[in-house]
PDB file of N, CA and C in Angstrom:
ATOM      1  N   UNK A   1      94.341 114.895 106.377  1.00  0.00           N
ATOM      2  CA  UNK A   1      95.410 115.517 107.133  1.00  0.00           C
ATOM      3  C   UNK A   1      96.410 116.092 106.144  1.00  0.00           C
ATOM      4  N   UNK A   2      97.083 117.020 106.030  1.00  0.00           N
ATOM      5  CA  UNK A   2      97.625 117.754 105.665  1.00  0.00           C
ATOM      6  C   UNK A   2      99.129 117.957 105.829  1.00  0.00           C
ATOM      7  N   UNK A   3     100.118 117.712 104.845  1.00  0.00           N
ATOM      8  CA  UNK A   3     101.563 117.951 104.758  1.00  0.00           C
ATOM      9  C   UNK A   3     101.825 118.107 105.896  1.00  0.00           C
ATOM     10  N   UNK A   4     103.381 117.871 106.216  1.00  0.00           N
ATOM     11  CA  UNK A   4     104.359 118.299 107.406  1.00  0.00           C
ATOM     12  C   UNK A   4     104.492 117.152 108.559  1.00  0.00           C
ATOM     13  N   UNK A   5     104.590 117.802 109.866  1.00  0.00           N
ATOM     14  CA  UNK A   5     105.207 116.626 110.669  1.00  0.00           C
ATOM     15  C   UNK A   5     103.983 116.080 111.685  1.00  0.00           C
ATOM     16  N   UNK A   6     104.106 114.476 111.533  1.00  0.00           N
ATOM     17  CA  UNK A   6     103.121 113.934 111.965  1.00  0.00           C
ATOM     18  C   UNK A   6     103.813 113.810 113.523  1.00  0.00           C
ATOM     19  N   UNK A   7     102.768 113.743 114.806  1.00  0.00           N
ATOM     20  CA  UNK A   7     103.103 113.661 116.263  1.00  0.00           C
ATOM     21  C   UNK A   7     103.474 112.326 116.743  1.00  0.00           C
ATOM     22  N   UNK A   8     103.455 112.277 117.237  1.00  0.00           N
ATOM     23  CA  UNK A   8     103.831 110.713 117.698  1.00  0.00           C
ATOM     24  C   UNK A   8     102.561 109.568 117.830  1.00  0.00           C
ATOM     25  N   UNK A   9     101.684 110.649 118.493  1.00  0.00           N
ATOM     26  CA  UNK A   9     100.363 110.040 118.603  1.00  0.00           C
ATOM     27  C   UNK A   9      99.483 109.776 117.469  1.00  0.00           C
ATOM     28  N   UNK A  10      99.920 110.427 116.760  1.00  0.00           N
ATOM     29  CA  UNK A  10      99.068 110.153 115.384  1.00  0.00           C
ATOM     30  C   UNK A  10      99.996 109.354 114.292  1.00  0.00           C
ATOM     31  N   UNK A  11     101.105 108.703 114.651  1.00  0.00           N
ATOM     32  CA  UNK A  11     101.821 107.704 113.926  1.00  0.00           C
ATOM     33  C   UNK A  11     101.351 106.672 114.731  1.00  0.00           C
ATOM     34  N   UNK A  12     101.063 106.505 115.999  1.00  0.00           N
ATOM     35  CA  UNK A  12     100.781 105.405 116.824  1.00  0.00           C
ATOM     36  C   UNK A  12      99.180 105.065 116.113  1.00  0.00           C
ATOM     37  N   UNK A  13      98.341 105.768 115.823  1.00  0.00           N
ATOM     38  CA  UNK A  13      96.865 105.388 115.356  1.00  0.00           C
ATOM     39  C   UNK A  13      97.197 105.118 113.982  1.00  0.00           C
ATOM     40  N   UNK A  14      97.603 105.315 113.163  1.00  0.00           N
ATOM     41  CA  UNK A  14      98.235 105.111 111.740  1.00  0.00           C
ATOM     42  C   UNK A  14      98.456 103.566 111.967  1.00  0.00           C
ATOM     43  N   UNK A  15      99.411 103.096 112.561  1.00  0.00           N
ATOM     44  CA  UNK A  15     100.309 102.016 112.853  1.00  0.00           C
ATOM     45  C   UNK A  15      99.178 101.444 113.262  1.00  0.00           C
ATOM     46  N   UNK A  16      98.625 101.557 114.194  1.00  0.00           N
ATOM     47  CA  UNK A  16      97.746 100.065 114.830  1.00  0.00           C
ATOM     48  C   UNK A  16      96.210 100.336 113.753  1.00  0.00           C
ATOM     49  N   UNK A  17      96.189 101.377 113.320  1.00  0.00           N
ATOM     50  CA  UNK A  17      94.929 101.497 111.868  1.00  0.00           C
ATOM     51  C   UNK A  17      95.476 100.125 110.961  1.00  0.00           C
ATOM     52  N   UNK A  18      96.366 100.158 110.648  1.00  0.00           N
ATOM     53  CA  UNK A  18      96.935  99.603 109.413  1.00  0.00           C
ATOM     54  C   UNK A  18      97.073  98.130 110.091  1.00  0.00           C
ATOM     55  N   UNK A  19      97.442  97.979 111.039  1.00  0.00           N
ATOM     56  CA  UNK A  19      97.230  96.578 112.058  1.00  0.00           C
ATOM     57  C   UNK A  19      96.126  95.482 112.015  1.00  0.00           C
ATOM     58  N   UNK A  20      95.003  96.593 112.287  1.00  0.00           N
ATOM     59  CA  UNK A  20      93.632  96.360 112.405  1.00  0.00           C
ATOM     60  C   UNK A  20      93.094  95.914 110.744  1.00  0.00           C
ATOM     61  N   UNK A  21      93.689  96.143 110.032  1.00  0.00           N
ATOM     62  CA  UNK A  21      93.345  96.100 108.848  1.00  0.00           C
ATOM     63  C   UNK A  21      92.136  96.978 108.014  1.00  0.00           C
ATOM     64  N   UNK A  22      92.193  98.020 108.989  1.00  0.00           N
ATOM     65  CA  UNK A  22      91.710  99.135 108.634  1.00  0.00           C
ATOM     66  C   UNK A  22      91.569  99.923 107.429  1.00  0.00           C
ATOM     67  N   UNK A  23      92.414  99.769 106.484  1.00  0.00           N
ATOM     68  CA  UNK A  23      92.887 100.178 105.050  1.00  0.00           C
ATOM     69  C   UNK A  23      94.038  99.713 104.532  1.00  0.00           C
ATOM     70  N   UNK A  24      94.359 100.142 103.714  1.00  0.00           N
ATOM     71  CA  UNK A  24      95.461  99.668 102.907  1.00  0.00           C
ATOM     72  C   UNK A  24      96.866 100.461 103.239  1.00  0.00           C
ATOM     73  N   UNK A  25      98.241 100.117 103.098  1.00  0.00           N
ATOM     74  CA  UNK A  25      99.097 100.988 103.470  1.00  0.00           C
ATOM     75  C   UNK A  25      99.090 101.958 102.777  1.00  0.00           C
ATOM     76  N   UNK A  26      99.011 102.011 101.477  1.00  0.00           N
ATOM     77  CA  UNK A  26      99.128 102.991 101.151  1.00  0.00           C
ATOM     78  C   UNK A  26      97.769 103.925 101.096  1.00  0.00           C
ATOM     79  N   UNK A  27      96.466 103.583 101.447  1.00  0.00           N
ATOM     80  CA  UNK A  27      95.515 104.083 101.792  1.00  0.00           C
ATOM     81  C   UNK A  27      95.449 105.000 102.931  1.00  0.00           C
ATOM     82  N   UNK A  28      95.898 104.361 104.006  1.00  0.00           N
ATOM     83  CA  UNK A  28      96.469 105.130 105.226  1.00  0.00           C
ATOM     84  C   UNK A  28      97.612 105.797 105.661  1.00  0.00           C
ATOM     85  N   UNK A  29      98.597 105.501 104.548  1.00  0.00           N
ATOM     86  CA  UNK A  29      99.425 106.714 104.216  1.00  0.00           C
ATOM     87  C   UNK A  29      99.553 108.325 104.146  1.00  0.00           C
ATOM     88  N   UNK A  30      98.768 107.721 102.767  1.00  0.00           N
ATOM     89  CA  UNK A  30      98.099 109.423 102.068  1.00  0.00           C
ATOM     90  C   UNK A  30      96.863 109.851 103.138  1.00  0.00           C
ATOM     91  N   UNK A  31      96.034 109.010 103.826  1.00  0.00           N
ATOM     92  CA  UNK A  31      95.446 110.020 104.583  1.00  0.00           C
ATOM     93  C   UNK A  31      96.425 110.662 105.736  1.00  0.00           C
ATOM     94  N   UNK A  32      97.428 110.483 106.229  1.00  0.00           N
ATOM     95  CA  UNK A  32      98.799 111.322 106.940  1.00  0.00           C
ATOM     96  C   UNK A  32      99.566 112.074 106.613  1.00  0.00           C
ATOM     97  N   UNK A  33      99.490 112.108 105.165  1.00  0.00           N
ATOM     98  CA  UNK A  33     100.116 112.866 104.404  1.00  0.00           C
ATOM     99  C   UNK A  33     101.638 112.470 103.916  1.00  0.00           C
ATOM    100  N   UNK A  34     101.830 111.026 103.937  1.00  0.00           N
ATOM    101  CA  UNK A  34     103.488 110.877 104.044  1.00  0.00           C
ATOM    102  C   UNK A  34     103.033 109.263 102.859  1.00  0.00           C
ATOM    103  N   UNK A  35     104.711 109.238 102.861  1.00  0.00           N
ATOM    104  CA  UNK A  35     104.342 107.870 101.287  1.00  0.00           C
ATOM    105  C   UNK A  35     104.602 106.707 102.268  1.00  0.00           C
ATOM    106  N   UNK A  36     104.229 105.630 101.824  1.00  0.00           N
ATOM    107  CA  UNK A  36     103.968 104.725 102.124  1.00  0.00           C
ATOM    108  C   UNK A  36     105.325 103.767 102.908  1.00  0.00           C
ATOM    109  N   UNK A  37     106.534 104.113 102.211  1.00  0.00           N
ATOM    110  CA  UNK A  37     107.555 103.645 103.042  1.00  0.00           C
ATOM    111  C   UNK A  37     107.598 104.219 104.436  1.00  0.00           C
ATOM    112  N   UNK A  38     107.035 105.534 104.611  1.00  0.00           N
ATOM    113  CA  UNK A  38     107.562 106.453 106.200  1.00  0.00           C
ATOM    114  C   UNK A  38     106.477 105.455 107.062  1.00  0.00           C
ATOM    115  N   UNK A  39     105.319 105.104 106.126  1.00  0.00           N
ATOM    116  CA  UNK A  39     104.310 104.379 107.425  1.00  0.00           C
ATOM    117  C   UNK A  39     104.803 103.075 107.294  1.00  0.00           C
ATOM    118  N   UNK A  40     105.888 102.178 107.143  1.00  0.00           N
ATOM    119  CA  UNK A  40     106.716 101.210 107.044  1.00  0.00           C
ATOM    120  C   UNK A  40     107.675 100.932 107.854  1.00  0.00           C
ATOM    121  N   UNK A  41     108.126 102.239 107.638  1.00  0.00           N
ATOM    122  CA  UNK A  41     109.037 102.911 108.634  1.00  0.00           C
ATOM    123  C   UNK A  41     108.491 102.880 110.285  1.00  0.00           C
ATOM    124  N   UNK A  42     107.539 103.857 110.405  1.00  0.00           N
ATOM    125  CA  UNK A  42     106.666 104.062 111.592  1.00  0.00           C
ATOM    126  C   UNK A  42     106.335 102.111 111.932  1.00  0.00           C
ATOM    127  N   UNK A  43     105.820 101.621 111.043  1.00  0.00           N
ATOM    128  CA  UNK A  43     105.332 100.046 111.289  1.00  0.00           C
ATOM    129  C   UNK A  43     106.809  99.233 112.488  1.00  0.00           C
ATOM    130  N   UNK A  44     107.556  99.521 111.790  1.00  0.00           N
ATOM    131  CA  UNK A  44     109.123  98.756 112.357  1.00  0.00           C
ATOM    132  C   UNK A  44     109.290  99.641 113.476  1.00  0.00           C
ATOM    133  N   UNK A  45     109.450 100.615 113.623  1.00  0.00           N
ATOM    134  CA  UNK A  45     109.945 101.083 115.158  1.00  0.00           C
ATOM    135  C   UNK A  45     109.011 100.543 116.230  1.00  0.00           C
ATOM    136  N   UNK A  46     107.608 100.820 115.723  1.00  0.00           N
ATOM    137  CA  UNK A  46     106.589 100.011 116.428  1.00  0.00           C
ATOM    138  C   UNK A  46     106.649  98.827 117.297  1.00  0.00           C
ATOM    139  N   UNK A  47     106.995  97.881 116.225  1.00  0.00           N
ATOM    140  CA  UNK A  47     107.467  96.585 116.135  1.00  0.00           C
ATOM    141  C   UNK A  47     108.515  96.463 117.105  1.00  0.00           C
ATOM    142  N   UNK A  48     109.331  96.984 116.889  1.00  0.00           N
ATOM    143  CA  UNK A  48     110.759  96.641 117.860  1.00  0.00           C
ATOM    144  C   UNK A  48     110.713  97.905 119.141  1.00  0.00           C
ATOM    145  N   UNK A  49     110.338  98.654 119.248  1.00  0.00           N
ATOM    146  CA  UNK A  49     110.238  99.609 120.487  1.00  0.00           C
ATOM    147  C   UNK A  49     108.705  99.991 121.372  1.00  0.00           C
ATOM    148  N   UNK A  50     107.577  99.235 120.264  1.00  0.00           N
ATOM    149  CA  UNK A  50     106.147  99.873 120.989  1.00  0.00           C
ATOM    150  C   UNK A  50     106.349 101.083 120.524  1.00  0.00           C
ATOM    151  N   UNK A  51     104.771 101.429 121.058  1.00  0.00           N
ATOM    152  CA  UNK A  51     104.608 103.218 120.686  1.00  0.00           C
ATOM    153  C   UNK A  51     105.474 104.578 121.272  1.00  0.00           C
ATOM    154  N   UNK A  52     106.482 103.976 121.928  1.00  0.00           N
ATOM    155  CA  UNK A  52     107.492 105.048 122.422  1.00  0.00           C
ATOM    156  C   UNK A  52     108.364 104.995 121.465  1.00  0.00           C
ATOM    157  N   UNK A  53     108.587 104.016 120.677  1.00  0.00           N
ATOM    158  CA  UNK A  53     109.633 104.152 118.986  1.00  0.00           C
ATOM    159  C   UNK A  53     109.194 104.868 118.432  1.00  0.00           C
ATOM    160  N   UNK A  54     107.671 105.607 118.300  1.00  0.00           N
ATOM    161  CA  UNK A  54     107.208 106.765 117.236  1.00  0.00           C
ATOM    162  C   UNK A  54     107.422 108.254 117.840  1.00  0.00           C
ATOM    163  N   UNK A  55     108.159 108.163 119.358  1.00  0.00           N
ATOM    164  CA  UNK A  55     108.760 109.681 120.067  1.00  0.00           C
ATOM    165  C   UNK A  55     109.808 110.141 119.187  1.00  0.00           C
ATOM    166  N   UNK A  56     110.113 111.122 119.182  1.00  0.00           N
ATOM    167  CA  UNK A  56     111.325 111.965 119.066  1.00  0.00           C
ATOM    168  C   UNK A  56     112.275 111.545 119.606  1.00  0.00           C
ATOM    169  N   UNK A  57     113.844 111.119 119.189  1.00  0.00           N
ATOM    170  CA  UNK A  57     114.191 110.707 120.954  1.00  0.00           C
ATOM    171  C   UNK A  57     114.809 112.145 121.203  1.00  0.00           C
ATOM    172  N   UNK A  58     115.197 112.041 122.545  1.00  0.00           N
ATOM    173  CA  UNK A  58     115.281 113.469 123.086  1.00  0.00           C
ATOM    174  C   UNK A  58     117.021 113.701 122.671  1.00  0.00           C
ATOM    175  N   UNK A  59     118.076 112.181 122.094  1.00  0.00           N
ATOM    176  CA  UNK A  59     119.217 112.478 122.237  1.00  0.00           C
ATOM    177  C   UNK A  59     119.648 110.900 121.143  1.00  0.00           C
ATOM    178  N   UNK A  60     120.656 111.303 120.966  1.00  0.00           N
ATOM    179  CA  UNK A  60     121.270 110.718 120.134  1.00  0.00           C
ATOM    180  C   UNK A  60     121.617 108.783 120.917  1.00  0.00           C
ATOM    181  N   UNK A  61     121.198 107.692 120.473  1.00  0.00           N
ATOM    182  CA  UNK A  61     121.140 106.186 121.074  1.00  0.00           C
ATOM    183  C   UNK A  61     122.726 106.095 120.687  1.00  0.00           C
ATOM    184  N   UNK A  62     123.370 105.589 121.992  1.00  0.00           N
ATOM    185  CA  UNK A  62     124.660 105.220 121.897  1.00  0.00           C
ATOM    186  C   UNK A  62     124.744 103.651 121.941  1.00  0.00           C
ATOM    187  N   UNK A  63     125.260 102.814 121.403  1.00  0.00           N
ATOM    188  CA  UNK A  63     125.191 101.543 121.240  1.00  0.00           C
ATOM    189  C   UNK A  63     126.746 101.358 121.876  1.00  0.00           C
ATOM    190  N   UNK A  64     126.308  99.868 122.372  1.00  0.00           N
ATOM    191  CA  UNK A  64     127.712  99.459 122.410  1.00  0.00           C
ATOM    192  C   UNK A  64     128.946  98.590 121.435  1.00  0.00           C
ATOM    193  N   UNK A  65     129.868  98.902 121.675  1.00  0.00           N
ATOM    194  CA  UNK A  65     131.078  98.397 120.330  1.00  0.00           C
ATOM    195  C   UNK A  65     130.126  96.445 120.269  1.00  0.00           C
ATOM    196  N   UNK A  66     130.022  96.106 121.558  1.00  0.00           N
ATOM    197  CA  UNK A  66     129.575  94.751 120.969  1.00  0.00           C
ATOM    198  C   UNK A  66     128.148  94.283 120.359  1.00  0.00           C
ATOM    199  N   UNK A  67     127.428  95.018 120.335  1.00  0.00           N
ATOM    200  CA  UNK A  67     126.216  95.304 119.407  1.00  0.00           C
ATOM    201  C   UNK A  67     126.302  95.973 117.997  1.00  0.00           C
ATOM    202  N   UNK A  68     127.400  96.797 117.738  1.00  0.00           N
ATOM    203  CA  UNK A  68     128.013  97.361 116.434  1.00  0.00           C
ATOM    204  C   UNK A  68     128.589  96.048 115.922  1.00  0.00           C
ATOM    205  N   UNK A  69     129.240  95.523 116.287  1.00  0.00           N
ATOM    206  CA  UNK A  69     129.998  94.198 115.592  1.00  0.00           C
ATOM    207  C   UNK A  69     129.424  93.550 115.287  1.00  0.00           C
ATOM    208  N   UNK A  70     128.362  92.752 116.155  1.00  0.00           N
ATOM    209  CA  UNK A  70     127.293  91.612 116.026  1.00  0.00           C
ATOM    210  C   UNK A  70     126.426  92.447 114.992  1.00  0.00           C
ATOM    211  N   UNK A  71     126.003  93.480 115.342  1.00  0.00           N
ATOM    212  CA  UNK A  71     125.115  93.951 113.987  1.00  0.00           C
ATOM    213  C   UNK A  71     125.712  93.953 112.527  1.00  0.00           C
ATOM    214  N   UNK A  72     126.852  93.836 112.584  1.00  0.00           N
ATOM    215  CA  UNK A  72     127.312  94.184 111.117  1.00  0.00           C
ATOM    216  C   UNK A  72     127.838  92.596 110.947  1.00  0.00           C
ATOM    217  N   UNK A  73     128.341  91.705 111.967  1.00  0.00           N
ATOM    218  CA  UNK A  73     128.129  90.371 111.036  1.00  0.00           C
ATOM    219  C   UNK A  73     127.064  89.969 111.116  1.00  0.00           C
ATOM    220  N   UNK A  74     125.802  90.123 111.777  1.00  0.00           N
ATOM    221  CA  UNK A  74     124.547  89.748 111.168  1.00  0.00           C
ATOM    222  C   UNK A  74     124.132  89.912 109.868  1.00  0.00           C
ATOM    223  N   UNK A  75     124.568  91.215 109.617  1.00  0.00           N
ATOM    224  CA  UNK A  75     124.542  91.498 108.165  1.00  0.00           C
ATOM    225  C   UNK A  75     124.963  90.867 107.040  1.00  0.00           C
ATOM    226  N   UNK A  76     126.904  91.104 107.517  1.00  0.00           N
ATOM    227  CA  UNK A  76     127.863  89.880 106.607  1.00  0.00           C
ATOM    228  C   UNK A  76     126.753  88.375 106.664  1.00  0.00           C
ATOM    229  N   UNK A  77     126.179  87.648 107.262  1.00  0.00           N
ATOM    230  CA  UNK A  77     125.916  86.757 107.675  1.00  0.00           C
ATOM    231  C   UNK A  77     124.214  86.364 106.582  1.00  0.00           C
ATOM    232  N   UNK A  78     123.989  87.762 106.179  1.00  0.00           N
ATOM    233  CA  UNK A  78     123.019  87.477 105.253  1.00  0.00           C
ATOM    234  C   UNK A  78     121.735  87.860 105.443  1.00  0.00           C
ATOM    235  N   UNK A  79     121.591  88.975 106.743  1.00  0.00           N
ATOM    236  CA  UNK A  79     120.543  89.422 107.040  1.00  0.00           C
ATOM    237  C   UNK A  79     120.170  90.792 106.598  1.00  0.00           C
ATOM    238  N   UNK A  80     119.260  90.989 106.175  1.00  0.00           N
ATOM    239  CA  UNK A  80     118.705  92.546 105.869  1.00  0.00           C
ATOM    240  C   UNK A  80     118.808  93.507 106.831  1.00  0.00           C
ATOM    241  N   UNK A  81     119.016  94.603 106.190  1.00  0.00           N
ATOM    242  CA  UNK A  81     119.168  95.870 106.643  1.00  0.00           C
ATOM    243  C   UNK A  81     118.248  95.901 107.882  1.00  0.00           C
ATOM    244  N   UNK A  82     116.711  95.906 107.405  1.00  0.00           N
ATOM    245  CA  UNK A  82     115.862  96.152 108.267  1.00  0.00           C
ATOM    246  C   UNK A  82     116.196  95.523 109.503  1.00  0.00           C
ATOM    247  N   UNK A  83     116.339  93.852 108.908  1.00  0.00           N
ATOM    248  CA  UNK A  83     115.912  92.766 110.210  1.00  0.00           C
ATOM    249  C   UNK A  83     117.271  93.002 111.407  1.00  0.00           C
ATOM    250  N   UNK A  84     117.825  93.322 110.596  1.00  0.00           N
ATOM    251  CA  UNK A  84     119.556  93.445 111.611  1.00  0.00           C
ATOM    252  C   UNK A  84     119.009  94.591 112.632  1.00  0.00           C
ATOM    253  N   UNK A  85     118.670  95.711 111.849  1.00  0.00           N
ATOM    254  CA  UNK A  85     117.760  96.893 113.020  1.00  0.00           C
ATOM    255  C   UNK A  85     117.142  96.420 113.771  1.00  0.00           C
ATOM    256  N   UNK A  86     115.846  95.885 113.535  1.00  0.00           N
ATOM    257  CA  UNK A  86     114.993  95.415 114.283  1.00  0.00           C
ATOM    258  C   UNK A  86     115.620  94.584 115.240  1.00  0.00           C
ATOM    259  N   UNK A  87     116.621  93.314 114.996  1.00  0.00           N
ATOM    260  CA  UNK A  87     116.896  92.311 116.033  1.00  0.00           C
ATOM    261  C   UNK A  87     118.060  93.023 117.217  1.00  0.00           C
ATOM    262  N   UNK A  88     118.407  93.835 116.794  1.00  0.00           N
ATOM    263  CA  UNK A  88     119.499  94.743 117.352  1.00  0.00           C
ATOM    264  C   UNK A  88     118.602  95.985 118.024  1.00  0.00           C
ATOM    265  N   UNK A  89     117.917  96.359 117.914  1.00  0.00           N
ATOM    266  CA  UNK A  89     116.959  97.371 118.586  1.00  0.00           C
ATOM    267  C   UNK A  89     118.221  99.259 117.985  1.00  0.00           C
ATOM    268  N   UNK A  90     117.925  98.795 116.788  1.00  0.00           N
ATOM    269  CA  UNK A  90     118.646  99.925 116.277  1.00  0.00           C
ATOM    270  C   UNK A  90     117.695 100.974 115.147  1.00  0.00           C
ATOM    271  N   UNK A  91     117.743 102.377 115.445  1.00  0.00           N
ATOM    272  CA  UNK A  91     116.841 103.128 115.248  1.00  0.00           C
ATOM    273  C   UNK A  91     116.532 103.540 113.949  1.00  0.00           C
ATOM    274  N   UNK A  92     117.678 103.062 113.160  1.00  0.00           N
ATOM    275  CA  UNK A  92     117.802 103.374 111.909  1.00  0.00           C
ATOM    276  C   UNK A  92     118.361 102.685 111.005  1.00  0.00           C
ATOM    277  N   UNK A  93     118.515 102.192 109.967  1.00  0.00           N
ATOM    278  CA  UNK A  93     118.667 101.743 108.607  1.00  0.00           C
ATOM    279  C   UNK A  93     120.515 102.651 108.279  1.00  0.00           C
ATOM    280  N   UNK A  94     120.241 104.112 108.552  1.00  0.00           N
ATOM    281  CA  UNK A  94     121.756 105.034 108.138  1.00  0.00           C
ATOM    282  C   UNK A  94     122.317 104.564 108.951  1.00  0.00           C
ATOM    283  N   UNK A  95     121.788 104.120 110.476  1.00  0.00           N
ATOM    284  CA  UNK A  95     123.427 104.332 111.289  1.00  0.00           C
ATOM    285  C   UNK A  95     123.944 102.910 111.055  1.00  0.00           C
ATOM    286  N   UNK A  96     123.095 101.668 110.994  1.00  0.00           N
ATOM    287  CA  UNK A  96     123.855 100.485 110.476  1.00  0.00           C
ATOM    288  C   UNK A  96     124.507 100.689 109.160  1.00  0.00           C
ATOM    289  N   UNK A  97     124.050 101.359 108.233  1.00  0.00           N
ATOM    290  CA  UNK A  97     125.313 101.777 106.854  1.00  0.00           C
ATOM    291  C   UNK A  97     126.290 102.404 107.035  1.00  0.00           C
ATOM    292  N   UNK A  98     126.234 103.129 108.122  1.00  0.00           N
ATOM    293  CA  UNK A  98     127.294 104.136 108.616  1.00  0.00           C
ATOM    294  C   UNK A  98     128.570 102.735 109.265  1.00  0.00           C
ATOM    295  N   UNK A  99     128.038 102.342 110.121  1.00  0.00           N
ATOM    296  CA  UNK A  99     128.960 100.888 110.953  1.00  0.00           C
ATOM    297  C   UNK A  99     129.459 100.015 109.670  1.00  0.00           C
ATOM    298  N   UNK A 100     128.392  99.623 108.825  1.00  0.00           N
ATOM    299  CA  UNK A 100     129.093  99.045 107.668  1.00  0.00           C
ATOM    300  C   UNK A 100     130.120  99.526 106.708  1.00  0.00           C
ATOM    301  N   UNK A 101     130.100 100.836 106.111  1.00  0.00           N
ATOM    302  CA  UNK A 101     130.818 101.741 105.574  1.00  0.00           C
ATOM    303  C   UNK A 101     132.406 101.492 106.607  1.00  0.00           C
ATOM    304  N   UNK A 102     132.172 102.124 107.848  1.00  0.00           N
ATOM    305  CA  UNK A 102     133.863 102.012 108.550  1.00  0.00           C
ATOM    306  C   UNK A 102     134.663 100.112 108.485  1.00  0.00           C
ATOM    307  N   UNK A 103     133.119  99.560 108.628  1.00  0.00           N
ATOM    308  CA  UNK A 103     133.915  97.862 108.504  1.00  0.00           C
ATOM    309  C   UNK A 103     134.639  97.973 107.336  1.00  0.00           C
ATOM    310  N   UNK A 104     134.057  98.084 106.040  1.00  0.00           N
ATOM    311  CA  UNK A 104     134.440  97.871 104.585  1.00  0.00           C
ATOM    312  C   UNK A 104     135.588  98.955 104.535  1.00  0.00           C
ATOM    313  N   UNK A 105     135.918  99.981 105.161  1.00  0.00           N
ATOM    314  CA  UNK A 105     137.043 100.699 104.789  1.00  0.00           C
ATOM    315  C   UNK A 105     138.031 100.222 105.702  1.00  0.00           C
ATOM    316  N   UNK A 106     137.786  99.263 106.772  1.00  0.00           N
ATOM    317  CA  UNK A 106     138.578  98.730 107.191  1.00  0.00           C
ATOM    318  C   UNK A 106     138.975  99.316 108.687  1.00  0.00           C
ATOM    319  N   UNK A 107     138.264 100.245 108.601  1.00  0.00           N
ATOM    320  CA  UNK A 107     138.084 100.617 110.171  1.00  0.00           C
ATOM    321  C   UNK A 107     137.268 100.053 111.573  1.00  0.00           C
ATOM    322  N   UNK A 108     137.811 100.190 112.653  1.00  0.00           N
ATOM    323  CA  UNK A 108     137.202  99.591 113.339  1.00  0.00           C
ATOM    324  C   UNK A 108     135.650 100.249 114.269  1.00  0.00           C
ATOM    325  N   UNK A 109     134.503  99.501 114.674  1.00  0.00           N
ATOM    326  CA  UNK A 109     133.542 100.910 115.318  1.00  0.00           C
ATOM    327  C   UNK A 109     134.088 101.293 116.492  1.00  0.00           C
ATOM    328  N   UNK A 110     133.605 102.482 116.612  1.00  0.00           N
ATOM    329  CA  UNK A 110     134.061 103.113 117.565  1.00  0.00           C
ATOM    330  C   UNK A 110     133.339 103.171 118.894  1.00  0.00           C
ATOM    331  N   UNK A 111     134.077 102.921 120.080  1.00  0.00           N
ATOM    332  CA  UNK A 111     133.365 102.655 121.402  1.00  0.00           C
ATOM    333  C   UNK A 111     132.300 103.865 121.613  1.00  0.00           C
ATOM    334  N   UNK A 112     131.593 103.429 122.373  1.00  0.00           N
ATOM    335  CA  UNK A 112     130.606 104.870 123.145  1.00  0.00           C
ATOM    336  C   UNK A 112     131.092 105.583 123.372  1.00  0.00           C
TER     337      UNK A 112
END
């Protein structure tokens, strides 16, 4: 398969390939054309959303102020980036740095 943007459906066979123990990650990577963290990536949305985490979303996930808080003292609290995503059902790795960034400057998050 060849450079550019993989579909949803073909991150979903990637993901449960690599499940199955089908190949290696980074074996089944490069046959998608992407490095080995994006099918890591793809692995965790999986994980915490099923195969509708490998859609597009159609719009930007608004969280609420009390899931921003709890996510970022989960963090303070000693949990990884990832796992705080995952246990929080949060889509990304940036937007919890983003929530952390306003804590540490001393700002508060901002409601929906």
């Amino acid at each position: 398969m060849g450079m550019g943007k993989v579909s949803a459906s073909e991150k979903v066979k990637a993901v449960e390939r690599y499940i199955k123990n089908e190949g290696t990650l980074r074996a089944i990577a490069s046959e998608y054309g992407v490095h080995h963290s994006c099918l890591e990536r793809w692995m965790s949305l999986y994980k915490t959303f099923g195969p509708k985490g490998l859609e597009r979303p159609q719009e930007n996930t608004k969280y609420p102020v009390k899931v921003k808080e709890a996510a970022v003292q989960s963090y303070l609290d000693g949990k990884t980036l990832k796992r705080v995503c995952e246990d929080y059902h949060i889509r990304s790795i940036s937007i919890l740095q983003k929530w952390l960034q306003k804590y540490e400057e001393g700002e508060k998050v901002k409601k929906v």
